[in-house]
Protein backbone atom coordinates (compact mmCIF):
# COMPACT_ATOMS: atom_id res chain seq x y z
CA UNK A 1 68.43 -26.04 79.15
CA UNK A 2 64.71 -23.84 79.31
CA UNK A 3 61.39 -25.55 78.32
CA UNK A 4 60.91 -25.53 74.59
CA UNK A 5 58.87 -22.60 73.38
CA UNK A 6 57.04 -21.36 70.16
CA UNK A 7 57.84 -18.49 68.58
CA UNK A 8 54.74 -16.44 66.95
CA UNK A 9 54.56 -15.89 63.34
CA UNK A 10 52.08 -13.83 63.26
CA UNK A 11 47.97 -14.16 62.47
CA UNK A 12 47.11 -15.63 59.17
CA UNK A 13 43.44 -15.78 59.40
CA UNK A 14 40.21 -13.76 61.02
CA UNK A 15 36.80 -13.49 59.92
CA UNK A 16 35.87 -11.89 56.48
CA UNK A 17 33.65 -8.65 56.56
CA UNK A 18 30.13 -9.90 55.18
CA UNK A 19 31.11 -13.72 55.34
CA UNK A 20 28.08 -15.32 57.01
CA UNK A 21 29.25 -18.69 57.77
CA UNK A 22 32.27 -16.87 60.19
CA UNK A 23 30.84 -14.17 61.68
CA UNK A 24 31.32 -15.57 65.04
CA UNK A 25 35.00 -16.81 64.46
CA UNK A 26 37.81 -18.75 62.74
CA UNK A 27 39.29 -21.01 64.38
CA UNK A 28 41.41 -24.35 65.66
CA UNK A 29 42.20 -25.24 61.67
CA UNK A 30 43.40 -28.59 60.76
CA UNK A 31 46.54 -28.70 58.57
CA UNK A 32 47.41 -31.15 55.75
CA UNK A 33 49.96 -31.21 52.47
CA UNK A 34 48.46 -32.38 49.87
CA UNK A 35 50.10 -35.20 47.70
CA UNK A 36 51.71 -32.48 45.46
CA UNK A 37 52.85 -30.52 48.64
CA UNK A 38 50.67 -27.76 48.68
CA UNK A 39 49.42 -26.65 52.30
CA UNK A 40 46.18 -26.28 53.22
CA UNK A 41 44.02 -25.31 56.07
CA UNK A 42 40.70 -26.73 57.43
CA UNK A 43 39.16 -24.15 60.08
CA UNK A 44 36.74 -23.95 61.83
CA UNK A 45 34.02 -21.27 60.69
CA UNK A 46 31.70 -20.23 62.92
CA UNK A 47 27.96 -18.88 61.88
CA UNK A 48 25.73 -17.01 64.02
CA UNK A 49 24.13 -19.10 67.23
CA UNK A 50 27.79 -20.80 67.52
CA UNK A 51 26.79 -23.55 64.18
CA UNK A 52 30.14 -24.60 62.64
CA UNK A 53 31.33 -25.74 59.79
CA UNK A 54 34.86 -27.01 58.50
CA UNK A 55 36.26 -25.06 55.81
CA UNK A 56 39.24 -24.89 53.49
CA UNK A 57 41.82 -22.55 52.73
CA UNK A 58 45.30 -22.92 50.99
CA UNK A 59 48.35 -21.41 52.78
CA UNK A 60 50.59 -19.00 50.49
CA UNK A 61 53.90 -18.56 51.69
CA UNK A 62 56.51 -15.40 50.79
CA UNK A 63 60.19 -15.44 49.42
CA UNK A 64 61.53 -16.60 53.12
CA UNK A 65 59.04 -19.76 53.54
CA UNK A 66 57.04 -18.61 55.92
CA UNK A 67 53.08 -18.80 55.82
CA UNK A 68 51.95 -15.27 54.77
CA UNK A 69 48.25 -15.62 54.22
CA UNK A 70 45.71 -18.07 52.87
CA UNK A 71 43.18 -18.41 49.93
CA UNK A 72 39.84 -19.44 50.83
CA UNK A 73 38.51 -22.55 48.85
CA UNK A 74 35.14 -22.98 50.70
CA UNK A 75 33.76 -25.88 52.95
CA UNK A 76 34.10 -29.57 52.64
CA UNK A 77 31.70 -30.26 55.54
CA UNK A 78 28.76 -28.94 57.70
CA UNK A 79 26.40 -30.51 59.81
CA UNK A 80 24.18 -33.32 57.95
CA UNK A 81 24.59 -36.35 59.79
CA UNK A 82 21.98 -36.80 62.71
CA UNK A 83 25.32 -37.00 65.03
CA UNK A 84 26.10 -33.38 63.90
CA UNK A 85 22.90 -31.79 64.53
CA UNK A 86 21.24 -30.09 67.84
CA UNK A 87 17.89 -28.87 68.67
CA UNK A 88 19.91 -25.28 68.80
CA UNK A 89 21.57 -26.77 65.27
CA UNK A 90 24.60 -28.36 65.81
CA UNK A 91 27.88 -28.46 64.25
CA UNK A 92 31.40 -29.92 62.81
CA UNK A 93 34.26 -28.47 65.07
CA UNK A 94 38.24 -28.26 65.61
CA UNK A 95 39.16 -30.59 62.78
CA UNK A 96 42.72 -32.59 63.18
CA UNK A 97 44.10 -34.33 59.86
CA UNK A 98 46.31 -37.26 59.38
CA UNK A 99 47.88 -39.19 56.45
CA UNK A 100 47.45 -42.56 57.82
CA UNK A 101 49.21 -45.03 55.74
CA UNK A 102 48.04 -48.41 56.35
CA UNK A 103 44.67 -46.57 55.22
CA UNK A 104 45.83 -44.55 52.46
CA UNK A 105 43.72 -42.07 53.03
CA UNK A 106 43.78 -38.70 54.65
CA UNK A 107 41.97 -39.21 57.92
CA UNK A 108 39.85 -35.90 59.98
CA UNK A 109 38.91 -36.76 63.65
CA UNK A 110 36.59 -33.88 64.49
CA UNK A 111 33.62 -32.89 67.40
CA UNK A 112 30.39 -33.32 66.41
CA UNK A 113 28.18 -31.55 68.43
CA UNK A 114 25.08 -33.58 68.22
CA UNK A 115 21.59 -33.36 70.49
CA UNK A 116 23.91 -35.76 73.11
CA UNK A 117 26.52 -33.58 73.17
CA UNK A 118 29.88 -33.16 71.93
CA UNK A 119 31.62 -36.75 70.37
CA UNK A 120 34.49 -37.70 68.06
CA UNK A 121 33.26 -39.13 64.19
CA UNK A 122 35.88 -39.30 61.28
CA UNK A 123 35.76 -38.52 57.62
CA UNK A 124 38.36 -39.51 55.00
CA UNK A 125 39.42 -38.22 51.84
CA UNK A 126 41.87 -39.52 48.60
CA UNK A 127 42.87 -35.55 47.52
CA UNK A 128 41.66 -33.31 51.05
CA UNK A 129 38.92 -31.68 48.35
CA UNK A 130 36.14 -34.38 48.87
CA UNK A 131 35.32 -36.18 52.11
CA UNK A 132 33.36 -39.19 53.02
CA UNK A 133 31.87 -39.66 56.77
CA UNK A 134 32.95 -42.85 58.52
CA UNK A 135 30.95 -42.09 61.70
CA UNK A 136 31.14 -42.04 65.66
CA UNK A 137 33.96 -42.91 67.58
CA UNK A 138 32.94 -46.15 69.59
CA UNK A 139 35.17 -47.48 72.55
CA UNK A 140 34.85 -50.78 74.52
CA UNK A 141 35.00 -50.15 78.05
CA UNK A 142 38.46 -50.00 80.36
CA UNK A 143 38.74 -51.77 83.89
CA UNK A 144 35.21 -50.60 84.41
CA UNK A 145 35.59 -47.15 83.18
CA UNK A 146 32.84 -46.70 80.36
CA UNK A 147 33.52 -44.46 77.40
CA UNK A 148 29.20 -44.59 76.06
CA UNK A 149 27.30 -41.46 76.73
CA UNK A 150 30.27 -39.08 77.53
CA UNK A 151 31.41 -36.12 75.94
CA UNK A 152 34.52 -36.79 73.87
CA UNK A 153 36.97 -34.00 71.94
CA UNK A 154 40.84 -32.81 71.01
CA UNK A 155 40.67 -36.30 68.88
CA UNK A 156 43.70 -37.48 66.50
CA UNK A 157 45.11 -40.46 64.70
CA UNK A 158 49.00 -41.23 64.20
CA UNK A 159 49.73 -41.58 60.75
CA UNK A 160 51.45 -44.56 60.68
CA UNK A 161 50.62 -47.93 63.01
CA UNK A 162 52.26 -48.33 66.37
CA UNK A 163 51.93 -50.82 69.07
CA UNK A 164 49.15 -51.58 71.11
CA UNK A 165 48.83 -53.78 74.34
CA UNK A 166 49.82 -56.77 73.11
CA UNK A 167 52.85 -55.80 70.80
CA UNK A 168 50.00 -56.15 67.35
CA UNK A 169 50.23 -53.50 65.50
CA UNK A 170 47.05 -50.98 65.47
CA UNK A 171 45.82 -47.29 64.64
CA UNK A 172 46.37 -45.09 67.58
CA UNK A 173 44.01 -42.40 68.52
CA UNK A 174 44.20 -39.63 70.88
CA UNK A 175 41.61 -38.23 72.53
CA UNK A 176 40.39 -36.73 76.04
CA UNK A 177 37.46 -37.47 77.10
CA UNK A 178 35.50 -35.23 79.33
CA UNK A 179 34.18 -37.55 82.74
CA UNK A 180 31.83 -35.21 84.88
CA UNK A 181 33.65 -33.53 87.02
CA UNK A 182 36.92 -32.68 84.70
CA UNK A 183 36.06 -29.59 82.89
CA UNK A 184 38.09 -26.95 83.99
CA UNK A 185 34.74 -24.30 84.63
CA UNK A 186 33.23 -27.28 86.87
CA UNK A 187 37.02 -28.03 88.47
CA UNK A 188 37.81 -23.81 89.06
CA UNK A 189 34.27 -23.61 90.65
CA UNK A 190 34.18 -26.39 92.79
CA UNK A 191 37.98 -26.78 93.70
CA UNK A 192 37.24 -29.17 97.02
CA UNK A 193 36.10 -31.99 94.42
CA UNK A 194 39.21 -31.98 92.11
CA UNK A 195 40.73 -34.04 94.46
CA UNK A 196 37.88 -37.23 94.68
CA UNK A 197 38.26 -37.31 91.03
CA UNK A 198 40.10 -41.08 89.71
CA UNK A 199 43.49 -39.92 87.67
CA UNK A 200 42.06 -41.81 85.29
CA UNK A 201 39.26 -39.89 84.40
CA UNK A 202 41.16 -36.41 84.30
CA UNK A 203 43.74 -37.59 81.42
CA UNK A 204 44.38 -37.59 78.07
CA UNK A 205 43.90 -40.81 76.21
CA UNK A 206 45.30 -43.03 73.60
CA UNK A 207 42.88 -45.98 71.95
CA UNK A 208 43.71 -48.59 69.42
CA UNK A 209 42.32 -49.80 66.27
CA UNK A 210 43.06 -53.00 65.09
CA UNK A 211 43.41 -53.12 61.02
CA UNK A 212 41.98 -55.29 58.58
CA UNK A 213 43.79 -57.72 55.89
CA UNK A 214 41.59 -55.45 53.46
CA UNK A 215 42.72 -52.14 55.43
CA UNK A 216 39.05 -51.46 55.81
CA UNK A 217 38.84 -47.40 56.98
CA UNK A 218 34.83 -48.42 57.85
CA UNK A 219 36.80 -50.32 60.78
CA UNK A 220 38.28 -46.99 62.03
CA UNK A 221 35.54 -46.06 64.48
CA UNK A 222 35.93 -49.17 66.82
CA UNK A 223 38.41 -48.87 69.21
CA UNK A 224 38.63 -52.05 71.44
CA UNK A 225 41.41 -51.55 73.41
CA UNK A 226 42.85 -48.27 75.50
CA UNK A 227 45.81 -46.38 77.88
CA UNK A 228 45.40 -43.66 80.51
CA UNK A 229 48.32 -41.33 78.60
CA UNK A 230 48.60 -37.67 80.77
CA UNK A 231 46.82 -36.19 83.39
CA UNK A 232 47.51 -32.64 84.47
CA UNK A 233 50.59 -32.17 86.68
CA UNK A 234 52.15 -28.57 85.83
CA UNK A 235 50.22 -25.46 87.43
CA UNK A 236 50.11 -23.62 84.22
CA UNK A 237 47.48 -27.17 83.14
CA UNK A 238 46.04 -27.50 86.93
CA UNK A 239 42.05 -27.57 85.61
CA UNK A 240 42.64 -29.65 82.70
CA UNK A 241 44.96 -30.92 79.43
CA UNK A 242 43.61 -32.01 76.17
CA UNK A 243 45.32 -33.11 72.84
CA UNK A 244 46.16 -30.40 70.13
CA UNK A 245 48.48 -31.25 67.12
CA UNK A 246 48.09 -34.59 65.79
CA UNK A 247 50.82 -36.84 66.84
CA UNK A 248 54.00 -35.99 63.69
CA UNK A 249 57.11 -37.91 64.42
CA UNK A 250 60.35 -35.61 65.00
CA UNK A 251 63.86 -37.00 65.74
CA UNK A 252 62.93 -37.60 69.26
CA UNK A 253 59.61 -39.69 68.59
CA UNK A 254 56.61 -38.82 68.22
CA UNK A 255 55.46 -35.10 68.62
CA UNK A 256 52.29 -33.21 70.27
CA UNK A 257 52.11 -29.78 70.60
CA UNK A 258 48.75 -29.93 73.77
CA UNK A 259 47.04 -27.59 75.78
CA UNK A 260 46.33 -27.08 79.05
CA UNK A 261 44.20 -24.58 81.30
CA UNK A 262 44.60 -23.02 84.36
CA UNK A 263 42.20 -19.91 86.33
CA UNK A 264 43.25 -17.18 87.76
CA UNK A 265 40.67 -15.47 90.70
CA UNK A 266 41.28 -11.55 90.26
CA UNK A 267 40.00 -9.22 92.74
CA UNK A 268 36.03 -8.53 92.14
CA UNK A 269 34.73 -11.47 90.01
CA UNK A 270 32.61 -13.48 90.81
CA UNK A 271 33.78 -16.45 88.70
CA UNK A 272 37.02 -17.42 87.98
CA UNK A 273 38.92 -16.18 84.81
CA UNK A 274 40.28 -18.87 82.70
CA UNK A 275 43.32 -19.16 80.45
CA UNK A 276 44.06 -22.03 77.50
CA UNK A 277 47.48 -22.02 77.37
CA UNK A 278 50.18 -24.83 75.25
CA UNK A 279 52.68 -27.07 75.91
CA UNK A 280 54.89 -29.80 74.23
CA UNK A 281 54.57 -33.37 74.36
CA UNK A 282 57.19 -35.93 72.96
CA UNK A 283 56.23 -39.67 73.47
CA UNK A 284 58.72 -42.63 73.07
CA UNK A 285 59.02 -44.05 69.15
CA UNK A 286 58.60 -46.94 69.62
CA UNK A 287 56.57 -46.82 72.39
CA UNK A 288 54.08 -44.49 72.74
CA UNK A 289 52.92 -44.64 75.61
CA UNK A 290 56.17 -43.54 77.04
CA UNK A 291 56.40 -39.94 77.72
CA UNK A 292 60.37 -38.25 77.03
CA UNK A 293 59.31 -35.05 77.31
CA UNK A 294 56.63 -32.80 78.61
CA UNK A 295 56.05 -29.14 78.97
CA UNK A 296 56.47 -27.72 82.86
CA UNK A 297 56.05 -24.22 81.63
CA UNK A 298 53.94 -23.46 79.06
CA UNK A 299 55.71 -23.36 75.60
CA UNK A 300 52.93 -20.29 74.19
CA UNK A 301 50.72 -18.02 76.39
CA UNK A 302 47.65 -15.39 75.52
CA UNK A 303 49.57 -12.17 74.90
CA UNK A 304 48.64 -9.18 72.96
CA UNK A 305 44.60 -8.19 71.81
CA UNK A 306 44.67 -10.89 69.27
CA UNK A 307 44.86 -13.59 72.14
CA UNK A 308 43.38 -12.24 74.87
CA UNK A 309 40.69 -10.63 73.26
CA UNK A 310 37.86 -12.32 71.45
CA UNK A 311 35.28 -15.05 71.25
CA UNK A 312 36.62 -16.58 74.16
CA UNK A 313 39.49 -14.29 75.60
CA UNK A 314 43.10 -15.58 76.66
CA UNK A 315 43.30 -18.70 74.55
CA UNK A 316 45.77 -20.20 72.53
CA UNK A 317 44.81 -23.53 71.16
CA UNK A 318 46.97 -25.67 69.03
CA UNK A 319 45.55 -28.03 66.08
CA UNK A 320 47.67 -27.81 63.24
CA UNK A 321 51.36 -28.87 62.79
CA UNK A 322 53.26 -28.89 59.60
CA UNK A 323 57.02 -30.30 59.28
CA UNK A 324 59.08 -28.31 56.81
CA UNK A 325 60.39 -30.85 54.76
CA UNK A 326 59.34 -28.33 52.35
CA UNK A 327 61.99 -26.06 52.74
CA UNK A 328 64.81 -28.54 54.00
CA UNK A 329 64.19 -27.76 57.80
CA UNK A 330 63.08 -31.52 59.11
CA UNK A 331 63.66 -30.14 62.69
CA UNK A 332 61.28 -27.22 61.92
CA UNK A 333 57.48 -27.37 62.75
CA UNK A 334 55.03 -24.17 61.58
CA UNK A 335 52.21 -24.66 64.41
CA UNK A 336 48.21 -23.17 63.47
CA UNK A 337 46.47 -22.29 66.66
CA UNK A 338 43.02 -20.54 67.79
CA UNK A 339 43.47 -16.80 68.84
CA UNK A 340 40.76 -16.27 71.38
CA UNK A 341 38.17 -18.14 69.24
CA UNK A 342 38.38 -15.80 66.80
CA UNK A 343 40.83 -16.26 64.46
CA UNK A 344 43.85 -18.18 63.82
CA UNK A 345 47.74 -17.72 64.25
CA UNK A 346 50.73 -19.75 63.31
CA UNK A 347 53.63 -19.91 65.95
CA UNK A 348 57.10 -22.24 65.09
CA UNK A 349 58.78 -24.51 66.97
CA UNK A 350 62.27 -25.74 66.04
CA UNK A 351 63.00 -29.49 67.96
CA UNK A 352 66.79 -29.16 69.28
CA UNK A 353 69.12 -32.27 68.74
CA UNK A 354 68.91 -32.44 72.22
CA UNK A 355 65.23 -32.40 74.39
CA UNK A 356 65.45 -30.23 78.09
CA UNK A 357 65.68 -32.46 80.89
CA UNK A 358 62.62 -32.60 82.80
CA UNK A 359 62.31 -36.39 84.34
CA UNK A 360 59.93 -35.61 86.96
CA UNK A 361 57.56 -34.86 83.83
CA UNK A 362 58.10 -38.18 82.00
């Protein structure tokens, strides 16, 4: 049985003629139902000098189900907290939303792109219209690796609790933190050190929460406890992986649509070309930590102008999932992705009663 793929639906968003806030790009939207199952978007929209702000649009969908177009509602945050501004200005980036039930609340992990550089805070909402800040992300050290003072991103929470080191209970979080020396433009450019770098360091995370008699969301931002979850293995993800979709579960466990990025050298440039490409993740139920299946090709590649052409060119990056209970199709899963850092597309991905063997992934 092949690798599981997506299958493009088509673009569904780009920047508006005349729209200030996006006329450097649309992008990497969150994607959340609300309690009376409407769909709606959170992008990314970028202003002039690369200064973001998360938006909100609501998905309209034609006679067949499928996600047509969008309505744009406006923005429900931009850079006000001193953790979202920059001497160059700063910004709110590549929101992922959860409903995460012990909580009861909608929960957004997003960057903010502060004066120290890019880190993960959290807002939370009752209805996804209004949205309170909770704050940074703060992480206790592991084994001697410290989390304080580096750059953090491709954050998300599960929506529901799972179990942490010892058996309790907690909020998960993904996450991927960037150690020096594991960006993919410092790992294509300096290939020799790739190798002296600790596993650790190059992987994607998953941290707990512990939760509250009172549930206390103010709590969230603490994470005490964490687990080295995937570290780059397939060429296609050589320089670097990072989260994407929140975590959804699926009939398999718990689902992660991820990217990864490889470089290609062609003939005359000086700098290696790179290319964001995605993949599927599917970690144990009922233990997360337990990988069952994992991309070794990529499941969506750049292809056509609309991907390889743009803000950034060649990129497809995942952030949004949506199951389609909606339409009776539990096994179904609409995916919203950046085109290019431009503008945003929505590929599907249908989970097969039976996952592709791939054990040397797991």
């Amino acid at each position: 049985m092949k690798d599981l793929a997506l299958a493009r639906l088509g673009m569904i968003m780009e920047p508006q003629a005349g729209e200030s806030n996006e006329v450097e790009g649309v992008l990497n939207p969150a994607a959340a139902r609300a309690k009376d199952g409407q769909l709606y978007l959170f992008p990314r929209l970028v202003a002039r000098g690369n200064y973001s702000r998360i938006g909100i649009a609501r998905v309209k969908f034609d006679r067949n189900g499928d996600p047509k177009e969008v309505e744009r509602m406006g923005v429900v945050l931009e850079p006000e907290a001193d953790y979202e501004i920059s001497e160059t200005g700063g910004g709110c980036e590549d929101p992922r939303i959860s409903f995460v039930e012990p909580l009861n609340h909608y929960v957004m992990s997003y960057t903010a792109l502060s004066r120290r550089g890019p880190r993960i805070a959290f807002a939370i909402s009752d209805d996804l219209l209004h949205w309170r800040r909770i704050g940074l992300a703060t992480f206790h050290p592991f084994h001697g690796v410290g989390f304080d003072g580096i750059d953090n991103k491709d954050a998300s929470t599960f929506p529901s609790l799972i179990p942490g080191p010892l058996d309790q209970q907690v909020i998960g979080l993904i996450h991927r933190p960037l150690f020096p020396g594991t960006r993919p433009e410092e790992k294509a450019t300096h290939k020799h050190r790739s190798n002296l770098i600790d596993a650790h360091r190059e992987s994607i995370w998953i941290s707990y929460c512990h939760v509250d008699a009172k549930n206390d969301s103010n709590r969230l931002s603490e994470f005490v406890a964490h687990h080295p979850l995937a570290r780059p293995l397939a060429p296609w993800e050589r320089l670097k992986i990072g989260g994407g979709t929140p975590p959804v579960k699926c009939r398999h466990g718990w689902l992660l649509v991820y990217h990864g990025v490889h470089d290609s050298s062609p003939t005359g440039m000086a700098r290696p070309k790179l290319f964001y490409e995605a993949g599927v993740m599917v970690l144990a139920g009922s233990r997360p930590t337990r990988i069952v299946y994992r991309s070794q090709q990529a499941a969506l590649v750049p292809r056509g102008s609309l991907e390889r052409i743009g803000t950034v060119d060649d990129v497809v990056f995942p952030t949004g999932i949506d199951r389609r209970n909606d339409i009776g199709a539990p096994d179904r899963y609409d995916i919203y992705y950046g085109m290019a850092d431009n503008r945003i597309g929505v590929a599907r991905l249908d989970i097969p009663a039976k996952l592709p063997r791939n054990a040397s992934y797991g």
